[in-house]
C-alpha atoms as a PDB file:
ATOM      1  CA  UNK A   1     -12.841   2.894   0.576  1.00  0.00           C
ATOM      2  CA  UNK A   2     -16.749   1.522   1.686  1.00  0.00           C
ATOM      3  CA  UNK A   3     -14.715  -2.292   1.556  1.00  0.00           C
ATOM      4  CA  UNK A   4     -12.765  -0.765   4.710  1.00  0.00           C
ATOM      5  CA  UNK A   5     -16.268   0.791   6.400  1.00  0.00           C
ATOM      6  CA  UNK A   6     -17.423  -2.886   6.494  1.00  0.00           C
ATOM      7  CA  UNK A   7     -17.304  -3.641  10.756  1.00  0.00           C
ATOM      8  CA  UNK A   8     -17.109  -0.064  11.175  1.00  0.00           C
ATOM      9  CA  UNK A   9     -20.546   2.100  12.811  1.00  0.00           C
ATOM     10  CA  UNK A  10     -20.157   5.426  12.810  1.00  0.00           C
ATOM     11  CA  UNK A  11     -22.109   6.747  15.778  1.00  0.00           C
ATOM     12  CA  UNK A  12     -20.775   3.881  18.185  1.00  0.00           C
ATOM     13  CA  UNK A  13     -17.269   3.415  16.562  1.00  0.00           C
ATOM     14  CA  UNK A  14     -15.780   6.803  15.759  1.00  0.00           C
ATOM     15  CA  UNK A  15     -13.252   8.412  17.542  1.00  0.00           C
ATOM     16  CA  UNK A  16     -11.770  11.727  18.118  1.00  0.00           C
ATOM     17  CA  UNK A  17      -8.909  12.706  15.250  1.00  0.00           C
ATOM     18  CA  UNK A  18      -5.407  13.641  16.590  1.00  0.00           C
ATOM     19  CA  UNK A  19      -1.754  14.042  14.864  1.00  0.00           C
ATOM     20  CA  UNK A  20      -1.803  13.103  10.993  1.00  0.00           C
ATOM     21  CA  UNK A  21      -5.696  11.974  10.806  1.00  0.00           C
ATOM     22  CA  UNK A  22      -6.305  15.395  12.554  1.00  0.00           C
ATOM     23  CA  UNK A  23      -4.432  16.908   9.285  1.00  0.00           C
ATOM     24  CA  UNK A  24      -6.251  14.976   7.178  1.00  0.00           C
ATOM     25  CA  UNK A  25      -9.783  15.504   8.485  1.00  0.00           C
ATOM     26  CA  UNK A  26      -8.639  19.532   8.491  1.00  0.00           C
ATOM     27  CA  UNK A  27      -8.109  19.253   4.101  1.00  0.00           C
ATOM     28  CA  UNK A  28     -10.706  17.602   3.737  1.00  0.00           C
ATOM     29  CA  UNK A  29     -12.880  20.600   5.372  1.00  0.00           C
ATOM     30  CA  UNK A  30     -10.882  23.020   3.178  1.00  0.00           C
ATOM     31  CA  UNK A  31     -11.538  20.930   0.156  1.00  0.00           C
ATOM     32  CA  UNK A  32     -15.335  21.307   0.877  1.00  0.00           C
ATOM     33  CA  UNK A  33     -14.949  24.844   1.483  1.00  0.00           C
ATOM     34  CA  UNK A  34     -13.261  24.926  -1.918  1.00  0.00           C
ATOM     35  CA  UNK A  35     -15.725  22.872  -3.751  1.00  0.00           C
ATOM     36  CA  UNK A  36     -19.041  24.493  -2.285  1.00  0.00           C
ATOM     37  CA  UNK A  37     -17.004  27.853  -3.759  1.00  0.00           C
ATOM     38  CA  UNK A  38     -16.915  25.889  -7.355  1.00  0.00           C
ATOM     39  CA  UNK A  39     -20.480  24.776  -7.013  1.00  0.00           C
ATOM     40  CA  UNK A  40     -22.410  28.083  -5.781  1.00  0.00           C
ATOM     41  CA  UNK A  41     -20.099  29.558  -8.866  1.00  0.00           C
ATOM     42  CA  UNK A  42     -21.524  27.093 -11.680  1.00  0.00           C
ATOM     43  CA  UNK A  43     -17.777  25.971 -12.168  1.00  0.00           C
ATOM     44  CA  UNK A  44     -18.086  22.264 -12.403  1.00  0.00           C
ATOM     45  CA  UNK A  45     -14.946  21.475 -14.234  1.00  0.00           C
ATOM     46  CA  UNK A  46     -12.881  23.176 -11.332  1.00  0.00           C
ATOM     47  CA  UNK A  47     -15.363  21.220  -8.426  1.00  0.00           C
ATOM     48  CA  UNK A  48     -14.492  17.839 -10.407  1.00  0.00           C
ATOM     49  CA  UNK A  49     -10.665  18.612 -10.795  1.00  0.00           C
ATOM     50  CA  UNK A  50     -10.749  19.493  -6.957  1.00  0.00           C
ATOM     51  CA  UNK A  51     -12.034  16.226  -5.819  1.00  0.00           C
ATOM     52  CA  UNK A  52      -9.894  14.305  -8.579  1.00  0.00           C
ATOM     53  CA  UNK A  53      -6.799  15.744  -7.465  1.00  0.00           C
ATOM     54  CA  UNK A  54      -7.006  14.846  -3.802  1.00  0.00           C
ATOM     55  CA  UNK A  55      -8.520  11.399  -4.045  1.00  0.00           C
ATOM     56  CA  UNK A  56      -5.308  10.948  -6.419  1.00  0.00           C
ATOM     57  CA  UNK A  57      -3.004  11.968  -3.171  1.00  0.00           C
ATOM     58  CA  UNK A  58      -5.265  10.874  -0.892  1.00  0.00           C
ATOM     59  CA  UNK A  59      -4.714   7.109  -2.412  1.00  0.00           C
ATOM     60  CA  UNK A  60      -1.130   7.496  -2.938  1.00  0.00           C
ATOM     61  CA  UNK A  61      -0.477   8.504   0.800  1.00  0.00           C
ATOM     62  CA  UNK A  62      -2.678   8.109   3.422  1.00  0.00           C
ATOM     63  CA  UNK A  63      -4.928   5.250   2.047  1.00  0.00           C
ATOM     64  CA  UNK A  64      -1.696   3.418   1.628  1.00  0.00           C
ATOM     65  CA  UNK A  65       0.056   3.354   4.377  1.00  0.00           C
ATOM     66  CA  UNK A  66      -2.844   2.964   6.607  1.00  0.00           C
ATOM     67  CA  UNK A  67      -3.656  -0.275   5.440  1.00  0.00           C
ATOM     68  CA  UNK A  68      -1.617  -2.273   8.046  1.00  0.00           C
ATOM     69  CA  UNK A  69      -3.765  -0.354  10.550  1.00  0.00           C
ATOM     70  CA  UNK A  70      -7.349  -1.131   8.786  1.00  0.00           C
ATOM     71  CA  UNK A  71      -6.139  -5.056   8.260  1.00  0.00           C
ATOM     72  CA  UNK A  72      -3.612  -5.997  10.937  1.00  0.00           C
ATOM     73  CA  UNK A  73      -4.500  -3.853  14.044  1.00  0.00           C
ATOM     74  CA  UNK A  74      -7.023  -5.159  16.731  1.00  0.00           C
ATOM     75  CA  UNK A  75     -10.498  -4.653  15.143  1.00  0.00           C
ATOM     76  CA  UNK A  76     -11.721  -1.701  17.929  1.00  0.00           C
ATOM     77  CA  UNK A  77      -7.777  -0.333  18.519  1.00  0.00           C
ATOM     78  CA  UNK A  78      -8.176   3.710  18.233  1.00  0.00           C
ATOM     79  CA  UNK A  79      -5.882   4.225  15.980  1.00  0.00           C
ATOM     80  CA  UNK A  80      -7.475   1.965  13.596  1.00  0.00           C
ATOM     81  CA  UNK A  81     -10.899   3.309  14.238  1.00  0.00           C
ATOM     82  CA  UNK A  82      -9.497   6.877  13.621  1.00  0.00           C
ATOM     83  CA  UNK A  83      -8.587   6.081  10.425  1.00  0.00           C
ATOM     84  CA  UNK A  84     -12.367   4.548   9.703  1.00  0.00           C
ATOM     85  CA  UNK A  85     -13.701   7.724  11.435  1.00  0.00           C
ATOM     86  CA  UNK A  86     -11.440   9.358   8.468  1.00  0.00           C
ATOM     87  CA  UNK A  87     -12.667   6.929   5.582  1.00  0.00           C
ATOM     88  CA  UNK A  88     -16.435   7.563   6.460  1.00  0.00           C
ATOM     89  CA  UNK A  89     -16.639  11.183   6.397  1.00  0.00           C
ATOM     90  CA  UNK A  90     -14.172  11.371   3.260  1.00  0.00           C
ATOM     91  CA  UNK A  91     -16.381   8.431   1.420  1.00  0.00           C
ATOM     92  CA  UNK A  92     -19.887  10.415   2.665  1.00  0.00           C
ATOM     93  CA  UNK A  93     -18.488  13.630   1.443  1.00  0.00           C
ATOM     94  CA  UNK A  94     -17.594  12.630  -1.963  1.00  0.00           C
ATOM     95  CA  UNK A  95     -20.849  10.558  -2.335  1.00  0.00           C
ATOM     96  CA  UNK A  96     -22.503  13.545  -1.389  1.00  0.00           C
ATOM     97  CA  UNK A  97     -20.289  15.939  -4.070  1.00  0.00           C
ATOM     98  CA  UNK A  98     -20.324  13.178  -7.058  1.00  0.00           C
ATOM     99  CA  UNK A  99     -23.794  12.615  -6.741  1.00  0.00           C
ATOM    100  CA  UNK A 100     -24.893  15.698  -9.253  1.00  0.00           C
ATOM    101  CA  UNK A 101     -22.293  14.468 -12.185  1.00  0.00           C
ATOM    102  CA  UNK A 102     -22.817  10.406 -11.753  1.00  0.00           C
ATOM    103  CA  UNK A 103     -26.149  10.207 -10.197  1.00  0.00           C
ATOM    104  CA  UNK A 104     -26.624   6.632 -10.639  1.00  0.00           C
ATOM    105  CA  UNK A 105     -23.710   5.367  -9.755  1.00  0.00           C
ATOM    106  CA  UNK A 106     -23.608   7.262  -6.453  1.00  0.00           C
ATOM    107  CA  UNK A 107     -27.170   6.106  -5.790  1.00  0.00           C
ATOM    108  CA  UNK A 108     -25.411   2.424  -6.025  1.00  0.00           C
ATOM    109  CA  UNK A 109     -22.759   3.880  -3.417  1.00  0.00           C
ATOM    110  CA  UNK A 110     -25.091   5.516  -1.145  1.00  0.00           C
ATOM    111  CA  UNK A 111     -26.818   2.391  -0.879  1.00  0.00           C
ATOM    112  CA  UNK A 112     -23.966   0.276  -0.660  1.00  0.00           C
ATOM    113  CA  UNK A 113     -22.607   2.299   1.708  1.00  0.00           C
ATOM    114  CA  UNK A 114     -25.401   2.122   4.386  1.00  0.00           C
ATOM    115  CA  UNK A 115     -27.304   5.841   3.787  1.00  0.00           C
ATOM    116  CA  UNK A 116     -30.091   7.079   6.210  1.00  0.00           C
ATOM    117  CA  UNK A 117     -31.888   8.794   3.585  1.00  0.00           C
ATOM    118  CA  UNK A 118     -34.091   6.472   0.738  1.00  0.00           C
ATOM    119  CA  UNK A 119     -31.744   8.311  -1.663  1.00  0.00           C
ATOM    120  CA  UNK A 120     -28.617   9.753  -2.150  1.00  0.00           C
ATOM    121  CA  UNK A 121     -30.319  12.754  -4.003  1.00  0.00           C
ATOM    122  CA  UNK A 122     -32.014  13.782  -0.726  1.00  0.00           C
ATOM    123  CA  UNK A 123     -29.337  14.230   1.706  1.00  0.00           C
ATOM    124  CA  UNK A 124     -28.253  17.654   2.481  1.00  0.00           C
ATOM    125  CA  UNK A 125     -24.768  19.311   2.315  1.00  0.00           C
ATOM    126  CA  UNK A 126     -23.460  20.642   5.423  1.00  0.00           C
ATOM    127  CA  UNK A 127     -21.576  23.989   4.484  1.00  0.00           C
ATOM    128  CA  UNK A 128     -21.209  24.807   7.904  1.00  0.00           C
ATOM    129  CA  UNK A 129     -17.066  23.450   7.978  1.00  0.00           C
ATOM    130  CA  UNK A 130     -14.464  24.444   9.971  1.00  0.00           C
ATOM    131  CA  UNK A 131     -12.915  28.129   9.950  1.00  0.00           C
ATOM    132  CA  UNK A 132      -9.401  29.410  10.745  1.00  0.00           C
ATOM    133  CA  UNK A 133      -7.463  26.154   9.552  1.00  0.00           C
ATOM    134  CA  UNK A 134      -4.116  26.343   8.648  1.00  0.00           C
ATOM    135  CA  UNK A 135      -3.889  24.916   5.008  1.00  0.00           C
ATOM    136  CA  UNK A 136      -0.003  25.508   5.751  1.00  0.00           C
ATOM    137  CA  UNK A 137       0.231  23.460   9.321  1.00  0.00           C
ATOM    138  CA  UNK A 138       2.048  20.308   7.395  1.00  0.00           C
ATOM    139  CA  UNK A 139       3.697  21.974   4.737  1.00  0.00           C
ATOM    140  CA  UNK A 140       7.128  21.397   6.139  1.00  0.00           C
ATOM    141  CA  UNK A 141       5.867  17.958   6.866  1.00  0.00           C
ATOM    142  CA  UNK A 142       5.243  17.363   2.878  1.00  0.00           C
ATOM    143  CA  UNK A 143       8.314  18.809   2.052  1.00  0.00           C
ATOM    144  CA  UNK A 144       9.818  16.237   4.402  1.00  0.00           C
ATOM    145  CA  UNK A 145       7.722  13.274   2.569  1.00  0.00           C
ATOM    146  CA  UNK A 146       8.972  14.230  -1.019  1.00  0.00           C
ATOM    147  CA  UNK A 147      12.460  14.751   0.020  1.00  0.00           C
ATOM    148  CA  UNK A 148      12.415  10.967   1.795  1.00  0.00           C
ATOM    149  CA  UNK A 149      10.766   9.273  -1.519  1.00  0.00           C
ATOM    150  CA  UNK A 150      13.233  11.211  -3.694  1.00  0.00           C
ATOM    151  CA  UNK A 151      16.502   9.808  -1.990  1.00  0.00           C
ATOM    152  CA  UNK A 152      14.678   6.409  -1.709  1.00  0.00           C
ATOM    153  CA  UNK A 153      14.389   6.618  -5.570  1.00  0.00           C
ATOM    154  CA  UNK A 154      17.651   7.634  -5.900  1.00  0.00           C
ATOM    155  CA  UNK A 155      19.316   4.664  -3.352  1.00  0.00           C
ATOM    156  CA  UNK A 156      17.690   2.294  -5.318  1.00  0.00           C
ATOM    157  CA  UNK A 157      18.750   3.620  -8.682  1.00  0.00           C
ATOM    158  CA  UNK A 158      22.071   3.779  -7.175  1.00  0.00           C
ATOM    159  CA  UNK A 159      21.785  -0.034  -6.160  1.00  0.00           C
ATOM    160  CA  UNK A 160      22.488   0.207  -2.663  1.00  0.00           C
ATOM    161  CA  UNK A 161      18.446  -0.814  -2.061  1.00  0.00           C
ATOM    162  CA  UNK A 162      16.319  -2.562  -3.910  1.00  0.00           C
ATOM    163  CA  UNK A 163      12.610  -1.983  -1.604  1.00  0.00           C
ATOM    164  CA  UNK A 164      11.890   0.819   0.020  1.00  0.00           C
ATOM    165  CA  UNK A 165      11.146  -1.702   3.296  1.00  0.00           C
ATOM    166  CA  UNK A 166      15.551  -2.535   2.784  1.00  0.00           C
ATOM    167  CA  UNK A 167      15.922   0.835   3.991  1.00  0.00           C
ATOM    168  CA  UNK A 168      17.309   2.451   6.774  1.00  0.00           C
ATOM    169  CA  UNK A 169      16.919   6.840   6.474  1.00  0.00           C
ATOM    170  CA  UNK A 170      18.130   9.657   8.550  1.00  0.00           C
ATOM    171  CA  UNK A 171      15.636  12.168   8.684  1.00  0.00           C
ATOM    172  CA  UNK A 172      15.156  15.470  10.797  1.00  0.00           C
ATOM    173  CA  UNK A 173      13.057  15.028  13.866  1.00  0.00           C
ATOM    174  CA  UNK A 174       9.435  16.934  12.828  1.00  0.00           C
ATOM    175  CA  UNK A 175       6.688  17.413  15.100  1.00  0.00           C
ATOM    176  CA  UNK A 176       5.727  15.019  17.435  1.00  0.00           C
ATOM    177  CA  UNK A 177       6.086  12.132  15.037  1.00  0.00           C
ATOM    178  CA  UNK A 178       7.748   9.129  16.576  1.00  0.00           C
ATOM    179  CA  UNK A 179      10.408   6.660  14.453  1.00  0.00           C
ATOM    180  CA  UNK A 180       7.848   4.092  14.771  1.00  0.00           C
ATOM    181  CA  UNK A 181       4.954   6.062  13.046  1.00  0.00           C
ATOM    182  CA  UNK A 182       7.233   7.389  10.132  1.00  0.00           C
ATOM    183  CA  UNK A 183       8.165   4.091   9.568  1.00  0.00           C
ATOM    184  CA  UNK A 184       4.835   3.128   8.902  1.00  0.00           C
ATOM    185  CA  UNK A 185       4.172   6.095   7.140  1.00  0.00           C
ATOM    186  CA  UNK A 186       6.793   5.638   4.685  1.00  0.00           C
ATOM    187  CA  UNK A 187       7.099   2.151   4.462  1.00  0.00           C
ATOM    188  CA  UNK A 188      11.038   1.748   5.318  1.00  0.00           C
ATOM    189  CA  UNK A 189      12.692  -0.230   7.203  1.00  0.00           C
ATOM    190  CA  UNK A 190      14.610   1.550   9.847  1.00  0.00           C
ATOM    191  CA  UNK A 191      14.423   5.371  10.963  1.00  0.00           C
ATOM    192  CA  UNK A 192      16.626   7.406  13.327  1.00  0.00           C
ATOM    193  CA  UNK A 193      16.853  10.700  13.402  1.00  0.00           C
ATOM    194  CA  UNK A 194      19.310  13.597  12.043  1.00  0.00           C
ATOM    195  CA  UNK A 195      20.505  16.381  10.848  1.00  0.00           C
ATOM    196  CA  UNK A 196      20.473  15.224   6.838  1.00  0.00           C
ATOM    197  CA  UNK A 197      18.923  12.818   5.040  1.00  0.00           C
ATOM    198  CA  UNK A 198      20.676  10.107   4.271  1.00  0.00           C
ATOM    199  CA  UNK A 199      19.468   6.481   3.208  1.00  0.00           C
ATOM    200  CA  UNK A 200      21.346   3.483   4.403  1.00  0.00           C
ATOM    201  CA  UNK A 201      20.679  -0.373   3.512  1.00  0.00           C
END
C-alpha cells in the first residue's frame, strides 16, 4: 500500500469519500472501534485476527480493482485521489495498531511512510471514530459481489468463458452504481442490467 502513497500528500491531496470509498472508509472506523474494544480488553489474539481478516478482503477487493485508478487515471483525477485518501488512513491506522506486536518493523514503515512524529511509538491513537454507522449499509451489495464471482466461476467451468474480462453479466440494478463502475469493480467485460444473473460470453 505506501508504494501507491508515493505522489500522494495528504493535507493538499485528499479528497472527500463518496459511494464505495465512503463504505470503505465507514469499516474501517468500525474495525477501529472493534480493535480499541480488543486492546482496552488485553485480547490481542482477537485485535490481530481483526486486522488480518480485513487486510485479507481488503486486498482481494478493493485494493484490486482500484489499481487501474491508482496507475492509469490522471495523476490529481478525484476519483483516484479518493482512493489514496483511502490507502493513507487505512496504511496509518494499521501502522499505528501493528506497532505494539512488530515494533521494529513498523518503525521501518512509519518511516518509510513519511511520519510526523521521530517515532512510530509516539503517535497517539485517535478513539474518537465515527458513531451510528451502518455495518449493514452494503450487505445486499456483498451478497451481490459473491453471487457475480460464483456464476463467473461457474461460466468458466462450464467453458463458455475462459477470463472473467470475456464476460458479459446481467445483474440487478443496486444503488447508484453505474455499468461502468461495476465493470471496473468486477473486472468483466460487459454489464447491463436485469432481473437475474446471468453470464454471457
Amino acid at each position: 500500500m505506501l508504494g501507491n502513497l508515493n505522489d500522494f500528500n495528504n493535507s493538499k491531496d485528499r479528497v472527500d469519500f463518496t459511494g464505495y470509498d465512503l463504505q470503505i472508509h465507514n469499516e474501517v472506523s468500525i474495525l477501529k472501534k472493534e480493535y480499541f474494544n480488543a486492546m482496552d480488553n488485553y485480547d490481542f489474539s482477537r485485535a490481530i485476527k481483526l486486522l488480518n481478516n480485513y487486510i485479507v478482503d481488503l486486498s482481494g477487493f478493493y485494493l484490486d480493482y482500484t489499481k487501474d485508478f491508482l496507475y492509469a487515471d490522471k495523476r490529481n483525477s478525484s476519483r483516484r485521489r479518493m482512493v489514496q485518501s483511502n490507502i493513507y488512513d487505512i496504511a496509518l491506522f494499521y501502522i499505528k495498531a501493528l506497532a505494539p506486536f512488530i515494533p521494529a518493523s513498523m518503525e521501518d514503515a512509519y518511516k518509510s511512510f513519511g511520519g510526523s512524529k521521530e517515532s512510530i511509538h509516539l503517535e497517539l491513537f485517535n478513539k474518537n471514530v465515527e458513531r451510528n454507522i451502518d455495518k449493514d449499509s452494503y450487505k445486499e451489495f456483498y451478497e451481490l459481489k459473491d453471487k457475480i464471482f460464483k456464476a463467473i466461476e461457474v461460466a468458466r467451468n462450464n467453458d463458455v468463458i475462459k477470463r472473467s474480462f470475456e464476460a458479459h453479466i446481467q445483474i440487478p440494478k443496486i444503488y447508484d452504481f453505474s455499468k461502468e463502475e461495476l465493470q471496473k469493480m468486477f473486472m468483466i467485460g460487459k454489464v447491463t442490467f436485469g432481473k437475474d444473473i446471468k453470464v454471457f460470453k
